[in-house]
PDB file of N, CA and C in Angstrom:
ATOM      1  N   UNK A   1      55.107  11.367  25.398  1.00  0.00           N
ATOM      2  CA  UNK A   1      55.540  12.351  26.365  1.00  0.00           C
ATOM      3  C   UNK A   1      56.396  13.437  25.718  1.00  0.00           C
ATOM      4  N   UNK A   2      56.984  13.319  24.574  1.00  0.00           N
ATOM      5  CA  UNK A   2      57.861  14.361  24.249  1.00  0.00           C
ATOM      6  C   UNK A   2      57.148  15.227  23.371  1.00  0.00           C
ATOM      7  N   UNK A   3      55.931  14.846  22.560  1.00  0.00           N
ATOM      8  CA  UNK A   3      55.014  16.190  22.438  1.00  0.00           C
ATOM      9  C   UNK A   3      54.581  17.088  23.077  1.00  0.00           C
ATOM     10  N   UNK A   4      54.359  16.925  24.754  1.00  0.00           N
ATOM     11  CA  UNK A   4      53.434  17.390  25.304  1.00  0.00           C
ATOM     12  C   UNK A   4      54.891  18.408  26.235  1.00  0.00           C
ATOM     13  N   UNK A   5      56.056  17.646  25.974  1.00  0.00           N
ATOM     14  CA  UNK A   5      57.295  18.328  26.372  1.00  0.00           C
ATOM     15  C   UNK A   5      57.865  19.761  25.738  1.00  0.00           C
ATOM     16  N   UNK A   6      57.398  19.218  24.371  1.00  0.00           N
ATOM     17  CA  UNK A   6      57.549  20.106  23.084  1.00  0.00           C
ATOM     18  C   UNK A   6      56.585  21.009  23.277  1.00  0.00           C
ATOM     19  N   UNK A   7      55.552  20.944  23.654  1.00  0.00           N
ATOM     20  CA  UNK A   7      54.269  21.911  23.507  1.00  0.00           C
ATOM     21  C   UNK A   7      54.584  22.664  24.692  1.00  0.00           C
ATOM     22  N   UNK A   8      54.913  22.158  25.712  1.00  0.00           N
ATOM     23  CA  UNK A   8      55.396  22.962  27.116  1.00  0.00           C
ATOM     24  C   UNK A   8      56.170  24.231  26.320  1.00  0.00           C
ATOM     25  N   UNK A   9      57.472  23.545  25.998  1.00  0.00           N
ATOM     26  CA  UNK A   9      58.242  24.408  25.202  1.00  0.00           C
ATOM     27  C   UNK A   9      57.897  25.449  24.182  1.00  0.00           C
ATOM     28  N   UNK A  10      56.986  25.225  23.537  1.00  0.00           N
ATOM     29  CA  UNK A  10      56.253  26.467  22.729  1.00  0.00           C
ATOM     30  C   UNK A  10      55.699  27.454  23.630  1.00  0.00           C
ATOM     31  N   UNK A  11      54.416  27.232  24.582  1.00  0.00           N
ATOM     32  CA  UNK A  11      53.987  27.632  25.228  1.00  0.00           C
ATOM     33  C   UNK A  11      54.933  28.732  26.396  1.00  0.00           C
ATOM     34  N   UNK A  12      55.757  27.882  26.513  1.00  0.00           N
ATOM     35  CA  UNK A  12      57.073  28.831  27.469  1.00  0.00           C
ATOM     36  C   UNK A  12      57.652  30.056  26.856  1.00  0.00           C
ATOM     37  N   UNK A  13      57.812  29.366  25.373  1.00  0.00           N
ATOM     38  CA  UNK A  13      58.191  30.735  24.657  1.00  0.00           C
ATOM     39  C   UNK A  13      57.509  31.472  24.130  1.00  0.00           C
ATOM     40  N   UNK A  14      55.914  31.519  23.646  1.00  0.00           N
ATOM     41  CA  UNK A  14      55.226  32.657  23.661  1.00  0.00           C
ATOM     42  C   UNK A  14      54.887  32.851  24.710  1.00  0.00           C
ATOM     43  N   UNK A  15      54.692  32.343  25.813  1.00  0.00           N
ATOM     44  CA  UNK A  15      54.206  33.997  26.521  1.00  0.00           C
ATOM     45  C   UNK A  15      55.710  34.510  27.026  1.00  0.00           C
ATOM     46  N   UNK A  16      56.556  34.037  26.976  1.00  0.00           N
ATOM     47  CA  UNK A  16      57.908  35.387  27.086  1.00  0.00           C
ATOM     48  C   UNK A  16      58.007  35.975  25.757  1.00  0.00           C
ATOM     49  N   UNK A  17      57.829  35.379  24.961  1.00  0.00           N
ATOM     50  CA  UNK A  17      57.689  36.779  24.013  1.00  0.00           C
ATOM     51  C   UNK A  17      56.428  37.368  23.858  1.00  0.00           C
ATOM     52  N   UNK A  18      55.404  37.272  24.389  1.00  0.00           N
ATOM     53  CA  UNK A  18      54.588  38.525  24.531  1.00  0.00           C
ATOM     54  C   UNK A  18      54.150  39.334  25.495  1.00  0.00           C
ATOM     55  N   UNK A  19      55.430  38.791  26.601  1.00  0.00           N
ATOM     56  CA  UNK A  19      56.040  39.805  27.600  1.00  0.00           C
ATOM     57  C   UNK A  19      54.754  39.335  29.053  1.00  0.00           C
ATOM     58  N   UNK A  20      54.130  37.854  28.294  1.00  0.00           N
ATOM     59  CA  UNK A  20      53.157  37.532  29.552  1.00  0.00           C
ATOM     60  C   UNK A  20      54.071  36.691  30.726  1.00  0.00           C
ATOM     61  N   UNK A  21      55.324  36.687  30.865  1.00  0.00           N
ATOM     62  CA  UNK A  21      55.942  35.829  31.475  1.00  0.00           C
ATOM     63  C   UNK A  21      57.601  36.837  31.454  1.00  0.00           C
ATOM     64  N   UNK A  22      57.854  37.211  32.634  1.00  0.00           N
ATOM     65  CA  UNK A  22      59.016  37.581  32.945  1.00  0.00           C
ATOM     66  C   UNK A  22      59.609  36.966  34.003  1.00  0.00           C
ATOM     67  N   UNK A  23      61.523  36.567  33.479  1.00  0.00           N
ATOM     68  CA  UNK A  23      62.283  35.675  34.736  1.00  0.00           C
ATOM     69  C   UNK A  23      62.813  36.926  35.180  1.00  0.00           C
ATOM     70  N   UNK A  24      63.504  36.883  36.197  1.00  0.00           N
ATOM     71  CA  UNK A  24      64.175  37.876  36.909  1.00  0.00           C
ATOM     72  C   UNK A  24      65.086  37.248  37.743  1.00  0.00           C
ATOM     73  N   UNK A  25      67.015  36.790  36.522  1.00  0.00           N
ATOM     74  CA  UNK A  25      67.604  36.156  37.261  1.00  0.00           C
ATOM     75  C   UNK A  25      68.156  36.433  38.689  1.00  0.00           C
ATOM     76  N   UNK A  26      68.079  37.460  39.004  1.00  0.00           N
ATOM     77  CA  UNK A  26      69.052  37.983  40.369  1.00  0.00           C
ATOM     78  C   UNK A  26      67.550  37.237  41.345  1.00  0.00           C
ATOM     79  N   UNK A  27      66.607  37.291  41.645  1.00  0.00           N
ATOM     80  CA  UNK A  27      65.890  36.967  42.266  1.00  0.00           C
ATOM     81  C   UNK A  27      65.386  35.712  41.982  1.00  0.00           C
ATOM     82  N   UNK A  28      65.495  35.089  40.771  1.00  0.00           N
ATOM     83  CA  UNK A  28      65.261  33.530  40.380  1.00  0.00           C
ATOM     84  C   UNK A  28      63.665  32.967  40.457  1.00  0.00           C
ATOM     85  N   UNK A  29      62.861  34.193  40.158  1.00  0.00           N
ATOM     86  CA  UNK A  29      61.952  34.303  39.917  1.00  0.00           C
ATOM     87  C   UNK A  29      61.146  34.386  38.770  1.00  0.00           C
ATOM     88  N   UNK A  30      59.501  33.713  38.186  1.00  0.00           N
ATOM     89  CA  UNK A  30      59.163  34.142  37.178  1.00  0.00           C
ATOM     90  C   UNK A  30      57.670  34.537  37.483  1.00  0.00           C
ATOM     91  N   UNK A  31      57.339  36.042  36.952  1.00  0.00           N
ATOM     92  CA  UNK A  31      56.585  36.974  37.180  1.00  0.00           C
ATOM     93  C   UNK A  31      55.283  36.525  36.012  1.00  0.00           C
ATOM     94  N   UNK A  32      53.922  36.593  36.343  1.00  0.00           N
ATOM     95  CA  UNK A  32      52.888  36.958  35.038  1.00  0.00           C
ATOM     96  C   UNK A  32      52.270  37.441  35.150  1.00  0.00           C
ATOM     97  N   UNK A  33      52.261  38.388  34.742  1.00  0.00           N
ATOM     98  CA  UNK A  33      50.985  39.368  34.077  1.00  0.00           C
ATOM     99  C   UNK A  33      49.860  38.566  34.025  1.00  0.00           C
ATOM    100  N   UNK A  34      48.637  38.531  35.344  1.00  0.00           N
ATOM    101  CA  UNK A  34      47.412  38.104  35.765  1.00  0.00           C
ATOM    102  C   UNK A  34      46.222  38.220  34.521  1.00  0.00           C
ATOM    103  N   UNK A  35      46.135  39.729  34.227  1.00  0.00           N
ATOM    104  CA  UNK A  35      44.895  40.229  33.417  1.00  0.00           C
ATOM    105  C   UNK A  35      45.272  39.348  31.858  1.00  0.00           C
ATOM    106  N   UNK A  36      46.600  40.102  30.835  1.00  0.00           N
ATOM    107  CA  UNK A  36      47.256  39.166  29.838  1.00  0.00           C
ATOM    108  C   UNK A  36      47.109  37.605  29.955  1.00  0.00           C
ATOM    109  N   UNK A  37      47.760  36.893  31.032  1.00  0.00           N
ATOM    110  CA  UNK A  37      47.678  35.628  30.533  1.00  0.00           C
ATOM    111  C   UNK A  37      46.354  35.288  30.625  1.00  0.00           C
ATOM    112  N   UNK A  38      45.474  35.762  31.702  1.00  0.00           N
ATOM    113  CA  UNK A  38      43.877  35.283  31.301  1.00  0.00           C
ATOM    114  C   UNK A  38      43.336  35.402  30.045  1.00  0.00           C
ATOM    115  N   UNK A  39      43.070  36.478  30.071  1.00  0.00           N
ATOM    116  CA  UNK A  39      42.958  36.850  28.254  1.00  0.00           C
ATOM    117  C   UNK A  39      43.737  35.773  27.019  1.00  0.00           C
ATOM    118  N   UNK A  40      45.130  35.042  27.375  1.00  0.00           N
ATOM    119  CA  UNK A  40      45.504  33.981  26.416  1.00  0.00           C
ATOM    120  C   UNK A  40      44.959  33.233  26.707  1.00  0.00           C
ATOM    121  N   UNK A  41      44.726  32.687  28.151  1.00  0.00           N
ATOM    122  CA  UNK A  41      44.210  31.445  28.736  1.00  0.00           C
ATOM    123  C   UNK A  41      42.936  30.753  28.238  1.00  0.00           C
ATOM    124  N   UNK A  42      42.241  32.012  28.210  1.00  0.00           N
ATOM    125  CA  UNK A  42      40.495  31.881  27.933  1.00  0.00           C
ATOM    126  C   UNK A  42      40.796  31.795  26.277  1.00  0.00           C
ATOM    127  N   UNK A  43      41.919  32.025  25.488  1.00  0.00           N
ATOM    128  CA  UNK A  43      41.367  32.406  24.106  1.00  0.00           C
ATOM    129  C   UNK A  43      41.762  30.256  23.661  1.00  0.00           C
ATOM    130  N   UNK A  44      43.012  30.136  24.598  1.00  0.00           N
ATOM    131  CA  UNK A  44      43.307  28.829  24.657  1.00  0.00           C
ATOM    132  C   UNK A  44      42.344  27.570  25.111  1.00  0.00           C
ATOM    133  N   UNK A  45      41.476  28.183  25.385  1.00  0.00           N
ATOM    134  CA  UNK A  45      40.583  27.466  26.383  1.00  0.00           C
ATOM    135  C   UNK A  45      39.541  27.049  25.434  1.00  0.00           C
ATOM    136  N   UNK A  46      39.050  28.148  24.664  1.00  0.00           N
ATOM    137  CA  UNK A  46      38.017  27.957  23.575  1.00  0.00           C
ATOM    138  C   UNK A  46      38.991  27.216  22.288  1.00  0.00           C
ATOM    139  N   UNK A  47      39.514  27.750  22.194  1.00  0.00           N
ATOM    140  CA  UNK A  47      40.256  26.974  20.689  1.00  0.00           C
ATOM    141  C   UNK A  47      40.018  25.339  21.160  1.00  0.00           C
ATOM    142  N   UNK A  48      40.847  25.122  22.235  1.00  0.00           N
ATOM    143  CA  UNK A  48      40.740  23.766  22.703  1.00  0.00           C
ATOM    144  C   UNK A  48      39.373  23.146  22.848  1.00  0.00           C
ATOM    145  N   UNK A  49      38.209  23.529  23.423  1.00  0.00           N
ATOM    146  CA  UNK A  49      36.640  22.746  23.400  1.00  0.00           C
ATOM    147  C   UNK A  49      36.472  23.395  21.989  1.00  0.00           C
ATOM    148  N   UNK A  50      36.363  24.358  21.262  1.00  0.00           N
ATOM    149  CA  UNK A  50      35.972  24.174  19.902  1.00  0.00           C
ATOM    150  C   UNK A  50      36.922  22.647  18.968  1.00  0.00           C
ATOM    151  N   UNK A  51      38.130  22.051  19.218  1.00  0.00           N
ATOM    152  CA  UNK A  51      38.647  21.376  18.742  1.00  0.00           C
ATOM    153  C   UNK A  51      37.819  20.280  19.300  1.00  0.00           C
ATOM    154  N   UNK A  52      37.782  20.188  20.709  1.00  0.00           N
ATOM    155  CA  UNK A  52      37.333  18.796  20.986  1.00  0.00           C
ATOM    156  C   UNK A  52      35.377  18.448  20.942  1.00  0.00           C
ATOM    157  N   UNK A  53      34.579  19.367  20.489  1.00  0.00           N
ATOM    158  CA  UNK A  53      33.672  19.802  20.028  1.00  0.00           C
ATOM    159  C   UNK A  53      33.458  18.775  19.145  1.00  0.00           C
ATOM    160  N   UNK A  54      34.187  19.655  17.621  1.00  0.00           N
ATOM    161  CA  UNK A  54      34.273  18.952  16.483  1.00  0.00           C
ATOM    162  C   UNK A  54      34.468  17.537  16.202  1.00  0.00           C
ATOM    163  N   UNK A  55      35.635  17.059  17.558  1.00  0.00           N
ATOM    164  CA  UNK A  55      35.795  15.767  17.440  1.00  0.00           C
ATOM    165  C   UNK A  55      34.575  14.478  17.709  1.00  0.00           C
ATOM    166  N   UNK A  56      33.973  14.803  18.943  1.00  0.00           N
ATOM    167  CA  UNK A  56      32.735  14.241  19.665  1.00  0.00           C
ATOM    168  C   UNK A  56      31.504  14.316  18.430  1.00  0.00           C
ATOM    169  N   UNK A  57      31.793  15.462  17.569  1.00  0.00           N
ATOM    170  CA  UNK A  57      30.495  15.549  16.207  1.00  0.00           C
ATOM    171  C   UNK A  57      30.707  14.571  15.201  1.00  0.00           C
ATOM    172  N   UNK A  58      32.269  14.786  15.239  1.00  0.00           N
ATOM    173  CA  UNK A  58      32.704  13.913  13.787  1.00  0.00           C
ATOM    174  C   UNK A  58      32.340  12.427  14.149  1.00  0.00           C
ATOM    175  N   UNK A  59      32.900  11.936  15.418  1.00  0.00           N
ATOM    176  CA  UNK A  59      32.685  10.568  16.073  1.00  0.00           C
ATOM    177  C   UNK A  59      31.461  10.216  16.124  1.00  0.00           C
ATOM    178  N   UNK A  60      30.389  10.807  16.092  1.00  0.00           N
ATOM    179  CA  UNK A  60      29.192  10.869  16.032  1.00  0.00           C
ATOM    180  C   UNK A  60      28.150  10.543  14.808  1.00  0.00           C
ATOM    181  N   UNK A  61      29.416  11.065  14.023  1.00  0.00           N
ATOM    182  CA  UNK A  61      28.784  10.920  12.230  1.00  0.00           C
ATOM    183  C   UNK A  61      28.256  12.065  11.988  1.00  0.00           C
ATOM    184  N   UNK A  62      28.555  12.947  12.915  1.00  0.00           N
ATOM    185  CA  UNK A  62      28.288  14.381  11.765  1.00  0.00           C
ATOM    186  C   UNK A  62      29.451  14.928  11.346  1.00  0.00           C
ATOM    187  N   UNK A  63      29.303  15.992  10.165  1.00  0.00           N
ATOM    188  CA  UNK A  63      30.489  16.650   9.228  1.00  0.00           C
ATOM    189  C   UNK A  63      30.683  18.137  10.012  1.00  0.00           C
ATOM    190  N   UNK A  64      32.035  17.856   9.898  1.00  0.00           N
ATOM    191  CA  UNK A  64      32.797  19.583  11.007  1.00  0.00           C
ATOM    192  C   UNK A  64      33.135  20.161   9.527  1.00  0.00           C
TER     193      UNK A  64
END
């Protein structure tokens, strides 16, 4: 559980630093940029089935 705590934590901090995630303490709110985070989402999305891809090949007995 504390990897996936840790990975939260990465994830939290890039997209505030690439401005896909704004807090806004007086209102206690956090804002995202719809079009941006899709665009990470989908690039996250493929990285992830290209990883688990490879895995199902390798398990398989073929070479990634």
């Amino acid at each position: 559980m504390l990897y996936i705590r840790m990975a939260l934590y990465l994830l939290g901090g890039l997209l505030a630093g690439q401005g896909l995630a704004i807090f806004d303490p007086e209102a206690g709110t956090i804002t995202f940029e719809i079009d941006s985070l899709a665009q990470t989402l989908s690039g996250l999305g493929a990285f992830v089935l290209t990883f688990c891809t490879s895995r199902i090949a390798k398990r398989r007995g073929g070479a990634t």
